[in-house]
N, C-alpha and C. Protein backbone atom coordinates (compact mmCIF):
# COMPACT_ATOMS: atom_id res chain seq x y z
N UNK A 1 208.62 179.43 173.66
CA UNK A 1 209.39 180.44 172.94
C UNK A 1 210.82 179.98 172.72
N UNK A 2 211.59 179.63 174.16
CA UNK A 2 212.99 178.80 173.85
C UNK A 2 212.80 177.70 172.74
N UNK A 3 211.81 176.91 172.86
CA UNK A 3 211.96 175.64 172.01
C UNK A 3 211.87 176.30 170.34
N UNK A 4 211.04 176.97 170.23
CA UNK A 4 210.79 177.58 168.92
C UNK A 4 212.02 178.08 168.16
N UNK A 5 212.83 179.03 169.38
CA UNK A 5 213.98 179.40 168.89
C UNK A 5 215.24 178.37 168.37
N UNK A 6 215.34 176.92 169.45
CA UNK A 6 216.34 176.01 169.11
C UNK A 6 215.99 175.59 167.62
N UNK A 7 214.23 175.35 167.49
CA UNK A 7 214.24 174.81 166.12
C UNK A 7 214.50 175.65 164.88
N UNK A 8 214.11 176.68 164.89
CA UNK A 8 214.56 177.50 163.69
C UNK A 8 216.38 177.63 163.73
N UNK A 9 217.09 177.38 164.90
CA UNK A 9 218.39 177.61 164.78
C UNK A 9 218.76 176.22 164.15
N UNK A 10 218.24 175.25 164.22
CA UNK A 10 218.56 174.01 163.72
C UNK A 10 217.67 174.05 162.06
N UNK A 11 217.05 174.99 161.89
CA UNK A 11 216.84 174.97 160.14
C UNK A 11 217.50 175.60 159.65
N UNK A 12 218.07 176.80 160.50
CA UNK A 12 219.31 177.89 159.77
C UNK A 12 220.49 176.81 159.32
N UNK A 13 220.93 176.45 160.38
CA UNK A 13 221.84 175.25 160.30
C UNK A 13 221.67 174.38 158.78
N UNK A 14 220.93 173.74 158.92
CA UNK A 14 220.41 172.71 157.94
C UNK A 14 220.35 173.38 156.36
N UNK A 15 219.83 174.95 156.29
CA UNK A 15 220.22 175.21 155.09
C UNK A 15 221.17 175.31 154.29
N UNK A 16 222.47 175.10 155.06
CA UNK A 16 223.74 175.02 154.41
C UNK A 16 224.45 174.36 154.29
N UNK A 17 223.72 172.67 154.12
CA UNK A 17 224.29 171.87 153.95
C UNK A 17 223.42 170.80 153.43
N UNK A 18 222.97 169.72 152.55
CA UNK A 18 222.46 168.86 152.10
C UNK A 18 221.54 169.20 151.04
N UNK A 19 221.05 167.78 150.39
CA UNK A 19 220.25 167.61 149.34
C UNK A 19 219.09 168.88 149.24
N UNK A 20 218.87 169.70 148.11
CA UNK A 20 217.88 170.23 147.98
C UNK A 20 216.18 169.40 148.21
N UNK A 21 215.61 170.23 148.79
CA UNK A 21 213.91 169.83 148.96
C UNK A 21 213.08 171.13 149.05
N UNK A 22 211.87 170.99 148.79
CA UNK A 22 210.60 172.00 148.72
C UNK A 22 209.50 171.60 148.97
N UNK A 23 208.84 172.27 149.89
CA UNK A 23 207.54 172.04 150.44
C UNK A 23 206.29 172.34 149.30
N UNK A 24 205.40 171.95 148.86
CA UNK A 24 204.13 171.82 148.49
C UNK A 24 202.74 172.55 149.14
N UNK A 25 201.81 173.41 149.48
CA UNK A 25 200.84 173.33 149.55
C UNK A 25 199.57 173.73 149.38
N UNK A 26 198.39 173.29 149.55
CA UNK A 26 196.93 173.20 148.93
C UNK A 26 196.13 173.50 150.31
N UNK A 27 195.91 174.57 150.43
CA UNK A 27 195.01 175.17 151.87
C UNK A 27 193.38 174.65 151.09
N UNK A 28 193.07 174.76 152.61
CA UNK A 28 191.58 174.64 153.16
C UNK A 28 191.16 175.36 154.28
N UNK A 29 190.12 175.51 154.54
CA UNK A 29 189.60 175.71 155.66
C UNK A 29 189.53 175.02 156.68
N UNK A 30 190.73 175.58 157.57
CA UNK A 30 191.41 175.06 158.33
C UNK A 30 192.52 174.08 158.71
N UNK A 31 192.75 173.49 157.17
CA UNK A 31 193.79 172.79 157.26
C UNK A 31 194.41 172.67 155.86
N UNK A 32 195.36 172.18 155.66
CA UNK A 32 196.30 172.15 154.61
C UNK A 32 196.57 171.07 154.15
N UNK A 33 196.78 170.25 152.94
CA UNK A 33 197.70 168.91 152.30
C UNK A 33 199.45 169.76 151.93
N UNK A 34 200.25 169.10 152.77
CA UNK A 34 201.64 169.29 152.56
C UNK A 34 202.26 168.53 151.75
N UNK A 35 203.13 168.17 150.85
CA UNK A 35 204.17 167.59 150.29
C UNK A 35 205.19 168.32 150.25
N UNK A 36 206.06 167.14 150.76
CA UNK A 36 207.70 167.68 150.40
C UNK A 36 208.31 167.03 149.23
N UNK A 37 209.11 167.67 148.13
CA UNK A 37 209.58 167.04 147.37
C UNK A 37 211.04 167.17 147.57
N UNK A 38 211.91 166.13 146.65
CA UNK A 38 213.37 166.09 147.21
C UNK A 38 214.00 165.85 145.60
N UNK A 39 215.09 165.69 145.50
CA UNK A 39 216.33 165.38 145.12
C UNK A 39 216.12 165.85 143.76
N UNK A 40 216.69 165.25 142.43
CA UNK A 40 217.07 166.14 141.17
C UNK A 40 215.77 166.60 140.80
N UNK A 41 215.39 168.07 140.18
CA UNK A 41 213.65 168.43 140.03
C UNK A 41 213.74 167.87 138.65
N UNK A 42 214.80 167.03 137.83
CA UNK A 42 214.38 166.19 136.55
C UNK A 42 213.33 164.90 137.59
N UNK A 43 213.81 164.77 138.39
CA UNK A 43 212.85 163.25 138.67
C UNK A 43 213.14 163.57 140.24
N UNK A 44 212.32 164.29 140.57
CA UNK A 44 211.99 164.23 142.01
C UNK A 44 211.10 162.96 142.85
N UNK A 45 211.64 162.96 143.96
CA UNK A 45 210.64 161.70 144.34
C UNK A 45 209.92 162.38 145.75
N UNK A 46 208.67 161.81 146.38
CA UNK A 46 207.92 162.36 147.57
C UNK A 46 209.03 161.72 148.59
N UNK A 47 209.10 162.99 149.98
CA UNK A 47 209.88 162.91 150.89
C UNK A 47 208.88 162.68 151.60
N UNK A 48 208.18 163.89 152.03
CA UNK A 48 206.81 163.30 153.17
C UNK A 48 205.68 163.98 152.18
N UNK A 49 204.38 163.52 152.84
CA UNK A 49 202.78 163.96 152.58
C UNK A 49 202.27 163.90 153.75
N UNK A 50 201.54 164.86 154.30
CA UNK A 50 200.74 165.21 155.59
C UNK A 50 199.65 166.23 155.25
N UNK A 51 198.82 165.85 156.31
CA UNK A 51 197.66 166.62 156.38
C UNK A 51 198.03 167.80 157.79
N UNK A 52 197.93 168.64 157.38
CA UNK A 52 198.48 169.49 158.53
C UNK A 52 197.09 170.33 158.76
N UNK A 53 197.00 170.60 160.53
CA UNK A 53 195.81 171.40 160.92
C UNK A 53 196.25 172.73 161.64
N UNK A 54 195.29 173.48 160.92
CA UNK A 54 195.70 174.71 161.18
C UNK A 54 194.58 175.68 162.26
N UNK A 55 193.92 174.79 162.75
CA UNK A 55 192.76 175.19 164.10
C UNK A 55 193.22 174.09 164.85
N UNK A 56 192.89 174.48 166.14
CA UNK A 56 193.15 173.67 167.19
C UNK A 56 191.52 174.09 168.65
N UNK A 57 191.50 173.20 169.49
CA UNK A 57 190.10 173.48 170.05
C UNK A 57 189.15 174.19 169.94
N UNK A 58 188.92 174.65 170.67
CA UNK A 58 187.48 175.93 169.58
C UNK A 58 187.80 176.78 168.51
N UNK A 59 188.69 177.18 168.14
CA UNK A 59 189.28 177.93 167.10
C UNK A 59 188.18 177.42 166.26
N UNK A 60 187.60 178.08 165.73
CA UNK A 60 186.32 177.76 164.60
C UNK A 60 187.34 177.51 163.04
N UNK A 61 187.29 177.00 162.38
CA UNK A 61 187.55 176.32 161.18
C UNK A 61 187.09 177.19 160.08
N UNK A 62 185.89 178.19 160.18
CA UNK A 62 185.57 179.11 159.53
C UNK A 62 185.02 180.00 160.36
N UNK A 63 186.22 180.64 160.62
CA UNK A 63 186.23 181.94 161.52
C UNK A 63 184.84 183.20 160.97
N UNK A 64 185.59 183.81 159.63
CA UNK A 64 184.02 184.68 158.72
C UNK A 64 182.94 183.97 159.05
N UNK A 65 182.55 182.95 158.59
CA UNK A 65 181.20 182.47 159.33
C UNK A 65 180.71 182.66 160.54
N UNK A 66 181.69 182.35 161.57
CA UNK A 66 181.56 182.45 162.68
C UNK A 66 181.34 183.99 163.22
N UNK A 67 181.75 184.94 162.51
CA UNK A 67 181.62 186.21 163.14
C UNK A 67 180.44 186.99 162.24
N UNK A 68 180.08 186.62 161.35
CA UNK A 68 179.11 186.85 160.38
C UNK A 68 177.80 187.73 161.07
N UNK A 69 177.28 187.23 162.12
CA UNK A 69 176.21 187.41 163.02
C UNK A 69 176.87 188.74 164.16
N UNK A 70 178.06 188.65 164.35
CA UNK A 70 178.49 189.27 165.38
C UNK A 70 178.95 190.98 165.65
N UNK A 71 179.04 191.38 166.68
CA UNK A 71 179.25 192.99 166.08
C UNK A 71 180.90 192.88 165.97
N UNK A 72 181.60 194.09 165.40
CA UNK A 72 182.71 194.12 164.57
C UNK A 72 183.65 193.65 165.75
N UNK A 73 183.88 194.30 166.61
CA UNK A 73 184.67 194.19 167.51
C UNK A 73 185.01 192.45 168.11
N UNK A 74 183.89 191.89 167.92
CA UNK A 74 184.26 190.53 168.35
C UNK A 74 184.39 189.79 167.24
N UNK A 75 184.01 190.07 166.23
CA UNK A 75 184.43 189.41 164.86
C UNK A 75 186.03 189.81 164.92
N UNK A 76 186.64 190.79 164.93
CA UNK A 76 188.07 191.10 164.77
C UNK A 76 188.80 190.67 165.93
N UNK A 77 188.25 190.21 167.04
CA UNK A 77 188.94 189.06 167.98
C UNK A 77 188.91 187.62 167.14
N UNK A 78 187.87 187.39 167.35
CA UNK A 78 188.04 185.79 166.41
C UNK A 78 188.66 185.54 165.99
N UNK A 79 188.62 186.37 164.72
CA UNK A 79 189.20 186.38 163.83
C UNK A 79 190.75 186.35 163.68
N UNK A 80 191.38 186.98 164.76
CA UNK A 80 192.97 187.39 165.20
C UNK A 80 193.30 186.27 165.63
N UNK A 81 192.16 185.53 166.21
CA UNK A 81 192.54 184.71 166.69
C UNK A 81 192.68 183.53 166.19
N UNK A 82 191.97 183.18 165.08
CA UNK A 82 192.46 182.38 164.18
C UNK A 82 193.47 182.43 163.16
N UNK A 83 193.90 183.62 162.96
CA UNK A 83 194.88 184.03 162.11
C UNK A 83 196.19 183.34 162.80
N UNK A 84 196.48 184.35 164.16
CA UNK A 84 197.49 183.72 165.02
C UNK A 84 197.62 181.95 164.96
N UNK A 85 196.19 181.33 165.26
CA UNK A 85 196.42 179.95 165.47
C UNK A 85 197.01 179.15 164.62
N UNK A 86 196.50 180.10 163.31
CA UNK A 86 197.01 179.11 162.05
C UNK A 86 198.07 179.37 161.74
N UNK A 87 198.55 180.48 161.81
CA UNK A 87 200.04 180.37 161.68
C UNK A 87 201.19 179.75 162.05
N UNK A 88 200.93 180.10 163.60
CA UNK A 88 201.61 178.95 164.35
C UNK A 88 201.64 177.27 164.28
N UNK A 89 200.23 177.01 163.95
CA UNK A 89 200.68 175.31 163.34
C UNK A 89 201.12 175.34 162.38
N UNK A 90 200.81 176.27 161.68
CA UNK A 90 201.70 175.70 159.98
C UNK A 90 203.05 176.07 160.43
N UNK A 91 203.41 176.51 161.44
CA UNK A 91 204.99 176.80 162.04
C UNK A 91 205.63 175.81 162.34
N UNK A 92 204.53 175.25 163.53
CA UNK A 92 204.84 174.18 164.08
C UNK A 92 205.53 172.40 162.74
N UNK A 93 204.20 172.37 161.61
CA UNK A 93 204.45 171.40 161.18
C UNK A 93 205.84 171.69 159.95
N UNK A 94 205.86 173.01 159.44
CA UNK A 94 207.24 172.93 158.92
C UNK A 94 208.44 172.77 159.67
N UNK A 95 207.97 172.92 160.96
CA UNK A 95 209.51 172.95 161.81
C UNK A 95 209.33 170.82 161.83
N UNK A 96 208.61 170.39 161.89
CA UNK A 96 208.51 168.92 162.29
C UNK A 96 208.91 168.37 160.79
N UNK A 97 208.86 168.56 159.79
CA UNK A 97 208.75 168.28 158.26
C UNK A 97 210.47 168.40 158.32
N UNK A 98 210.91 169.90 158.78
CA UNK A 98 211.84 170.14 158.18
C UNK A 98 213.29 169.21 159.07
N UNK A 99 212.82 169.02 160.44
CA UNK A 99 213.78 168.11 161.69
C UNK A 99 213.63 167.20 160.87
N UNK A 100 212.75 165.94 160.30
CA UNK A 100 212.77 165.08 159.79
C UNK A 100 213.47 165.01 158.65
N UNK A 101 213.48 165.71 157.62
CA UNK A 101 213.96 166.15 156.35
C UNK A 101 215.43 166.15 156.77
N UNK A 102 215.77 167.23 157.84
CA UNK A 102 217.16 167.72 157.86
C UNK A 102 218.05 166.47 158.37
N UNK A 103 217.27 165.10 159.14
CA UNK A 103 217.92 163.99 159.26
C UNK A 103 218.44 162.79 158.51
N UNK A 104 217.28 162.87 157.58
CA UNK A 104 217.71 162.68 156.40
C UNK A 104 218.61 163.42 155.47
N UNK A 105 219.32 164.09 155.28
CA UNK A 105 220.11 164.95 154.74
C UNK A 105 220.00 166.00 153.34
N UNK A 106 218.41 166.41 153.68
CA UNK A 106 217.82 167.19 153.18
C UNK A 106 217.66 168.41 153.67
N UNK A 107 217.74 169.73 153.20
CA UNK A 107 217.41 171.01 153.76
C UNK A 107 216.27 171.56 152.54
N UNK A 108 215.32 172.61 153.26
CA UNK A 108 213.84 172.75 152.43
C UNK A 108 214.74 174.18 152.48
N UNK A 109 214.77 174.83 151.00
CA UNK A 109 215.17 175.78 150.56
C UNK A 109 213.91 176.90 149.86
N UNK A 110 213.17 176.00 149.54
CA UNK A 110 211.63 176.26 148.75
C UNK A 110 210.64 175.85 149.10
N UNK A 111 209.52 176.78 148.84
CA UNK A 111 208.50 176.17 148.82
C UNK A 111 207.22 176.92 147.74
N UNK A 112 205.94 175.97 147.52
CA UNK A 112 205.14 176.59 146.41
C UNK A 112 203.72 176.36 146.97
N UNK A 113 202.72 177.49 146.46
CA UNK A 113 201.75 177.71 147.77
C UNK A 113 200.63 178.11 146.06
N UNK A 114 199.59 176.98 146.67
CA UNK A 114 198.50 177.36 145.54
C UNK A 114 197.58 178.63 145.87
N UNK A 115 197.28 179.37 145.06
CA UNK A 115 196.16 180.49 145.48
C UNK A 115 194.50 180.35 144.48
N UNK A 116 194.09 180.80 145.20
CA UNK A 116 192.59 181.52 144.59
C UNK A 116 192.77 182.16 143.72
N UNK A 117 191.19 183.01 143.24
CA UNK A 117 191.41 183.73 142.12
C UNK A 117 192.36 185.23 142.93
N UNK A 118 192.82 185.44 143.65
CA UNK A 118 194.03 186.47 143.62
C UNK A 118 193.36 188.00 144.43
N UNK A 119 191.65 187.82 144.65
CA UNK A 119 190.82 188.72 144.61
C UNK A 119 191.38 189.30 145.67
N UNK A 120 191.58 190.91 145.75
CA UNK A 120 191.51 192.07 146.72
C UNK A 120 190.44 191.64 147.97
N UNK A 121 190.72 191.83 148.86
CA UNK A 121 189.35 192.03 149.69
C UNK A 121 189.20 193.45 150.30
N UNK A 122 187.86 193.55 150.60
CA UNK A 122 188.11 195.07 151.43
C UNK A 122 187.69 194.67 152.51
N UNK A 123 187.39 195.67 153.28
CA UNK A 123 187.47 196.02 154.78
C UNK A 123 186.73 195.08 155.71
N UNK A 124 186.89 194.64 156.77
CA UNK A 124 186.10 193.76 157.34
C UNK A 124 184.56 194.13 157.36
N UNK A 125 183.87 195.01 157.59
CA UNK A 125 182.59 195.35 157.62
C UNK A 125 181.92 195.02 156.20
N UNK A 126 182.68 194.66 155.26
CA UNK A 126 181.92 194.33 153.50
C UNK A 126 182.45 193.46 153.57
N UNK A 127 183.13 192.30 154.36
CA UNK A 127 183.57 191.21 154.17
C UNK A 127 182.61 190.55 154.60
N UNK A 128 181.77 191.08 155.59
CA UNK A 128 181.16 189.85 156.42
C UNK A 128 179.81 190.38 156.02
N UNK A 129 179.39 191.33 155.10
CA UNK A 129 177.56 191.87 154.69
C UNK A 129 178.25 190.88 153.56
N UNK A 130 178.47 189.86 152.89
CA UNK A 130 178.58 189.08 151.78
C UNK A 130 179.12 188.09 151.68
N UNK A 131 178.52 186.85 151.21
CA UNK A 131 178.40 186.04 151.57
C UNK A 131 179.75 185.45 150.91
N UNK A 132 179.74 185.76 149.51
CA UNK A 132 180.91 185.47 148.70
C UNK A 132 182.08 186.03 149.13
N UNK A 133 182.03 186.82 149.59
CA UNK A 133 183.59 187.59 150.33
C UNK A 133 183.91 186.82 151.19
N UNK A 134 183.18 186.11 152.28
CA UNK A 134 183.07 185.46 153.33
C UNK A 134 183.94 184.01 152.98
N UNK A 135 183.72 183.69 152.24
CA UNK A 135 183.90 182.08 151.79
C UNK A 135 185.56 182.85 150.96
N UNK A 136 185.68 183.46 150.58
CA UNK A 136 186.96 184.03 149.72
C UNK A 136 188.00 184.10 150.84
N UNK A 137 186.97 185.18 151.91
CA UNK A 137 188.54 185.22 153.07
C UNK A 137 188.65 184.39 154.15
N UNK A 138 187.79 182.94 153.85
CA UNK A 138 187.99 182.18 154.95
C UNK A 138 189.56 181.31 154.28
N UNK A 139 189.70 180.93 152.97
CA UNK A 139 190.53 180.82 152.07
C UNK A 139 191.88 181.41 152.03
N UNK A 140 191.40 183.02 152.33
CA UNK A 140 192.83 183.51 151.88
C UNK A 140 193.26 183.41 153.69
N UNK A 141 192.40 183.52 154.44
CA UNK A 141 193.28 183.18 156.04
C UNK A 141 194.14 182.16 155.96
N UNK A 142 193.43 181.22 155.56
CA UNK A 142 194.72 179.97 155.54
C UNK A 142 196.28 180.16 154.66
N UNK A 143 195.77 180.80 153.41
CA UNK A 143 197.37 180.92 152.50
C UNK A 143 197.73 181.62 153.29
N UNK A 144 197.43 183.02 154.21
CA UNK A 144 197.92 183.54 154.38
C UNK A 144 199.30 183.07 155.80
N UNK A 145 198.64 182.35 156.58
CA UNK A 145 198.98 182.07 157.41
C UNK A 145 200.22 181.14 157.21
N UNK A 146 199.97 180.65 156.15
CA UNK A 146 201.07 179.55 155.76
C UNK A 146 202.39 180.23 155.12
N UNK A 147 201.90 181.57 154.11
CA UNK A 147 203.41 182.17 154.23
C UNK A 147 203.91 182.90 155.29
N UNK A 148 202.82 183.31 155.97
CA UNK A 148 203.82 183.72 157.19
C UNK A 148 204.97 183.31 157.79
N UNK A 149 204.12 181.53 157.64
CA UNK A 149 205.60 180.81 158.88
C UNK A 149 206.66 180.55 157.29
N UNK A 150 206.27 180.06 156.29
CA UNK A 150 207.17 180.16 155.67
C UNK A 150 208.34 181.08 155.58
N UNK A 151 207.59 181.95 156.02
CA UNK A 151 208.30 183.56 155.84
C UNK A 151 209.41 183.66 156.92
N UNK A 152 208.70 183.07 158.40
CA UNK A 152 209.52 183.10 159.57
C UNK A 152 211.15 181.93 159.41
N UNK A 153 210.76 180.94 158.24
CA UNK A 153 212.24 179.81 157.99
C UNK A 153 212.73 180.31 157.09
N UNK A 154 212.57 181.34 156.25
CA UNK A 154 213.00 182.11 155.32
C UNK A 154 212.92 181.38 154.22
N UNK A 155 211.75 180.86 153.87
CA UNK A 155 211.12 179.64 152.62
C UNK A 155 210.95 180.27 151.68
N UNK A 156 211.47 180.75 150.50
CA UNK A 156 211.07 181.74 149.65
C UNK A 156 209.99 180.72 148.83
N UNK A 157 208.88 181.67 149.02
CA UNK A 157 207.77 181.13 148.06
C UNK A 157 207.36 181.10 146.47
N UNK A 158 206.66 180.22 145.65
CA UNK A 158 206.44 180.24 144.27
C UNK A 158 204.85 180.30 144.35
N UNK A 159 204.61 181.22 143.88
CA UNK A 159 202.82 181.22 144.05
C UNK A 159 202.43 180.93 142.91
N UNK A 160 201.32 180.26 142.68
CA UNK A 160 200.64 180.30 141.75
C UNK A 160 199.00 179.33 141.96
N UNK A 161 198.53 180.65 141.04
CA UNK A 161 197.04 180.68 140.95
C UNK A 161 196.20 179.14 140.24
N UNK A 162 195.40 178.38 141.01
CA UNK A 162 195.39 177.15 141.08
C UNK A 162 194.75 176.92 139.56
N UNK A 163 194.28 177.68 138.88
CA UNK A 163 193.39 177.80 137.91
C UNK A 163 194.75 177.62 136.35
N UNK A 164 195.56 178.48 136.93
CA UNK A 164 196.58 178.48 135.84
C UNK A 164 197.36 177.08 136.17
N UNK A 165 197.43 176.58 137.09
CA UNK A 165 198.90 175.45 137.37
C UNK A 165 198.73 174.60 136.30
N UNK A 166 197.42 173.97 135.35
CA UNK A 166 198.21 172.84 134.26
C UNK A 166 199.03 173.99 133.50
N UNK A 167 198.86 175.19 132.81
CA UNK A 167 199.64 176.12 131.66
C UNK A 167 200.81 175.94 132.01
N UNK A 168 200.94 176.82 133.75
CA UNK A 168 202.30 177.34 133.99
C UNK A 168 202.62 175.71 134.52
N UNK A 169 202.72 174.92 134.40
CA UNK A 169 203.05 173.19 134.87
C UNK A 169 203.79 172.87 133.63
N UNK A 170 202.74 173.02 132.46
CA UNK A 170 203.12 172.25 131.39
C UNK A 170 204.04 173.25 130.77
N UNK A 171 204.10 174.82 131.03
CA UNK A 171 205.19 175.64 130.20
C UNK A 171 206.55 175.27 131.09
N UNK A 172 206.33 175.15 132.18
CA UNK A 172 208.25 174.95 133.25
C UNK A 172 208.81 173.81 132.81
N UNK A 173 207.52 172.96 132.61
CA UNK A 173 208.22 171.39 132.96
C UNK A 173 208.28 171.45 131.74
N UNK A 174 207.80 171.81 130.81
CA UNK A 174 208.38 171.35 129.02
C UNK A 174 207.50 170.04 128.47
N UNK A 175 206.25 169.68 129.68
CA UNK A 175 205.25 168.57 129.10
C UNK A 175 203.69 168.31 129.04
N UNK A 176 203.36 167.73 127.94
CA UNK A 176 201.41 168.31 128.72
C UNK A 176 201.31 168.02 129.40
N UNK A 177 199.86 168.48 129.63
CA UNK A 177 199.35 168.56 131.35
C UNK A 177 198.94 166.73 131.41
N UNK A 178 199.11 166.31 130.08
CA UNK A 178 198.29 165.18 130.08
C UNK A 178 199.42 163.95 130.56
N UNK A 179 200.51 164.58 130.23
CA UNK A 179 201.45 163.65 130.84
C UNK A 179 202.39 164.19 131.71
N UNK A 180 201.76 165.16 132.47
CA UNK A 180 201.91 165.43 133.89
C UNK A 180 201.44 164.79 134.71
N UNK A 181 199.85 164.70 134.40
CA UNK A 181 198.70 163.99 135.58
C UNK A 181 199.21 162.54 135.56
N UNK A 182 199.76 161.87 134.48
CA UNK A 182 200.17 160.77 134.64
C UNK A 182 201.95 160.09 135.74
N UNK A 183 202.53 160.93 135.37
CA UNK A 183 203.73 161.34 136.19
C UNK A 183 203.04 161.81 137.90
N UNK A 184 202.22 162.53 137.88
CA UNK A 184 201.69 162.57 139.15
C UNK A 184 201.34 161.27 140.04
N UNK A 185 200.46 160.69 139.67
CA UNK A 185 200.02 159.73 139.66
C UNK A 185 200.84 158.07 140.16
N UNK A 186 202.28 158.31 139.45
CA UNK A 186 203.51 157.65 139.70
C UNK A 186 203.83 158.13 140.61
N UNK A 187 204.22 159.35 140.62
CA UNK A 187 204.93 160.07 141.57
C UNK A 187 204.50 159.32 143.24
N UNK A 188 203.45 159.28 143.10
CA UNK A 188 202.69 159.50 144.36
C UNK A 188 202.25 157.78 144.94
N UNK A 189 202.55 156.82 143.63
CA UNK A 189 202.21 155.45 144.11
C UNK A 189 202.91 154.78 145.16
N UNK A 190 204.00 155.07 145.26
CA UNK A 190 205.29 154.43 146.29
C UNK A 190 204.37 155.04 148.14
N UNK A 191 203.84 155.68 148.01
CA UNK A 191 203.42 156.52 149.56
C UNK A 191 202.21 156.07 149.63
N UNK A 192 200.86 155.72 148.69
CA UNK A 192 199.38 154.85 148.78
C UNK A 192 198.65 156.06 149.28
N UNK A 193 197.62 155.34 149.56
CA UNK A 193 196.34 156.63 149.92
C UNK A 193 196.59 157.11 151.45
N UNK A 194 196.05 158.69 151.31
CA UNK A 194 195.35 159.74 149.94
C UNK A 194 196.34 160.19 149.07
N UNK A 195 196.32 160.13 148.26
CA UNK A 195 196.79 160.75 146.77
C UNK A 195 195.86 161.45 146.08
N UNK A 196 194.72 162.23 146.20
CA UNK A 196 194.24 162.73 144.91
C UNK A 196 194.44 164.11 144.80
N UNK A 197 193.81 164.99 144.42
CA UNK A 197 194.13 166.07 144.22
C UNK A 197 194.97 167.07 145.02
N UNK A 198 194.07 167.03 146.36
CA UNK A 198 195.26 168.13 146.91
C UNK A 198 196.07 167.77 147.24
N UNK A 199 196.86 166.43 147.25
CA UNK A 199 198.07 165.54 147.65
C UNK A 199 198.85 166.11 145.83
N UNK A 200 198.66 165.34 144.73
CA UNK A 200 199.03 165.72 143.32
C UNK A 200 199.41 167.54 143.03
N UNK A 201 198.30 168.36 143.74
CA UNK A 201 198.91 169.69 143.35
C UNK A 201 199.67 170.49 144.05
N UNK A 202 199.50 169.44 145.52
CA UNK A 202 200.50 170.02 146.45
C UNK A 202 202.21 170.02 145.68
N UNK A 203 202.03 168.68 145.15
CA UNK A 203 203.44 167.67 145.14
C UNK A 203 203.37 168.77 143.90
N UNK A 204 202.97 169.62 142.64
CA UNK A 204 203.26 169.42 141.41
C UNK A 204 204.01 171.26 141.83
N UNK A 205 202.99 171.84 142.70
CA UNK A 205 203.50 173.49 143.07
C UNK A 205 205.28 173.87 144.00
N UNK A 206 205.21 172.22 144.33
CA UNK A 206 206.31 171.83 145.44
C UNK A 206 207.62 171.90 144.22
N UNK A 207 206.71 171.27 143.44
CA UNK A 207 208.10 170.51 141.59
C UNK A 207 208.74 171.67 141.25
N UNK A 208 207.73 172.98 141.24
CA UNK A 208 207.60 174.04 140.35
C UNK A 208 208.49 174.76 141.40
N UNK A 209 208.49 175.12 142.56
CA UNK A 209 209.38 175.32 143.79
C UNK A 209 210.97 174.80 143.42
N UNK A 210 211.22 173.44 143.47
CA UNK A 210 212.37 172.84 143.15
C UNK A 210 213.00 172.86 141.93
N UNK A 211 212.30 173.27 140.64
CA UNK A 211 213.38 173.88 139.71
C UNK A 211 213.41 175.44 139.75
N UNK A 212 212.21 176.04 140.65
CA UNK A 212 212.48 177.53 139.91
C UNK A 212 213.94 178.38 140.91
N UNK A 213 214.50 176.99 141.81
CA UNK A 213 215.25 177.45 142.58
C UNK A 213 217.18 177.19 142.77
């Protein structure tokens, strides 16, 4: 709890002073692709790329699955309990992203967080009689968890729905999508593999973060 507190006092710190940067990311089940982007958002370049995990020992990776079979009451433990877990690492790795960043003389002011189709869910008891709900909110656990801690460094977020990002990509940035993917692609050669997708849309929601700010 002390340590937690020194580090967020050392990101308060850090926001008021150095190069603008914005975090990037592309959830999964159970874990996340991060990018940080940095310096002018005309020609930003990659600061870091990480794979960040958001379960840790038994913490099931797909919690809904896991409680699927189970009666409510222990499904809504699990479940809490993966919520909590994931939050806290995605806590943990922005606080490690951002010490690194802030030594370099960067402070993360932003960040941009891809979503699903946006769907409502209802109540846990119709979440888990369906199969498709199931797979929806194993999904939205993870975004969710990730703005949380964002929420806790005071990361103001840019959301957007993964389906729209070439439109709203190619309407901010002023270029097609076709010579976006190519700019991506650059973007991302100087750092080597993995680069593909969820590394590229991490980095492009991160872009969209760094000018809309």
């Amino acid at each position: 709890m002390r340590g937690g507190a020194i580090a967020k006092s050392s990101q308060s710190k850090g926001n008021d002073a150095g190069s603008p940067a914005a975090l990037g990311f592309r959830a999964h089940s159970g874990w996340a692709a991060l990018v940080a982007l940095g310096g002018p958002a005309s020609a930003p370049a990659i600061l870091d790329r990480r794979r960040i995990e958001l379960i840790e020992g038994d913490v099931p990776r797909q919690p809904y699955h896991a409680s699927e079979a189970l009666d409510l009451a222990e499904a809504e433990k699990i479940i809490k309990r993966s919520v909590e877990t994931a939050a806290r690492r995605a806590s943990e790795a922005i606080r490690e992203v951002a010490a690194g960043l802030h030594l370099r003389g960067y402070r993360i002011f932003a960040g941009g967080l891809l979503l699903a189709s946006g769907r409502t869910l209802p109540a846990l008891p119709q979440v888990l009689a369906s199969h498709a709900l199931i797979h929806t909110a194993e999904g939205e656990l993870f975004r969710e968890a990730i703005t949380t801690a964002c929420a806790s460094y005071k990361i103001s977020l840019v959301r957007v729905r993964e389906r729209e990002l070439p439109a709203v990509a190619a309407g901010r940035l002023a270029i097609s999508w076709e010579k976006m993917q190519r700019q991506l692609v650059d973007l991302g050669r100087p750092m080597g593999p993995p680069w593909g997708q969820d590394q590229k849309h991490a980095a492009l929601v991160a872009w969209l973060a760094l000018i809309g700010n």
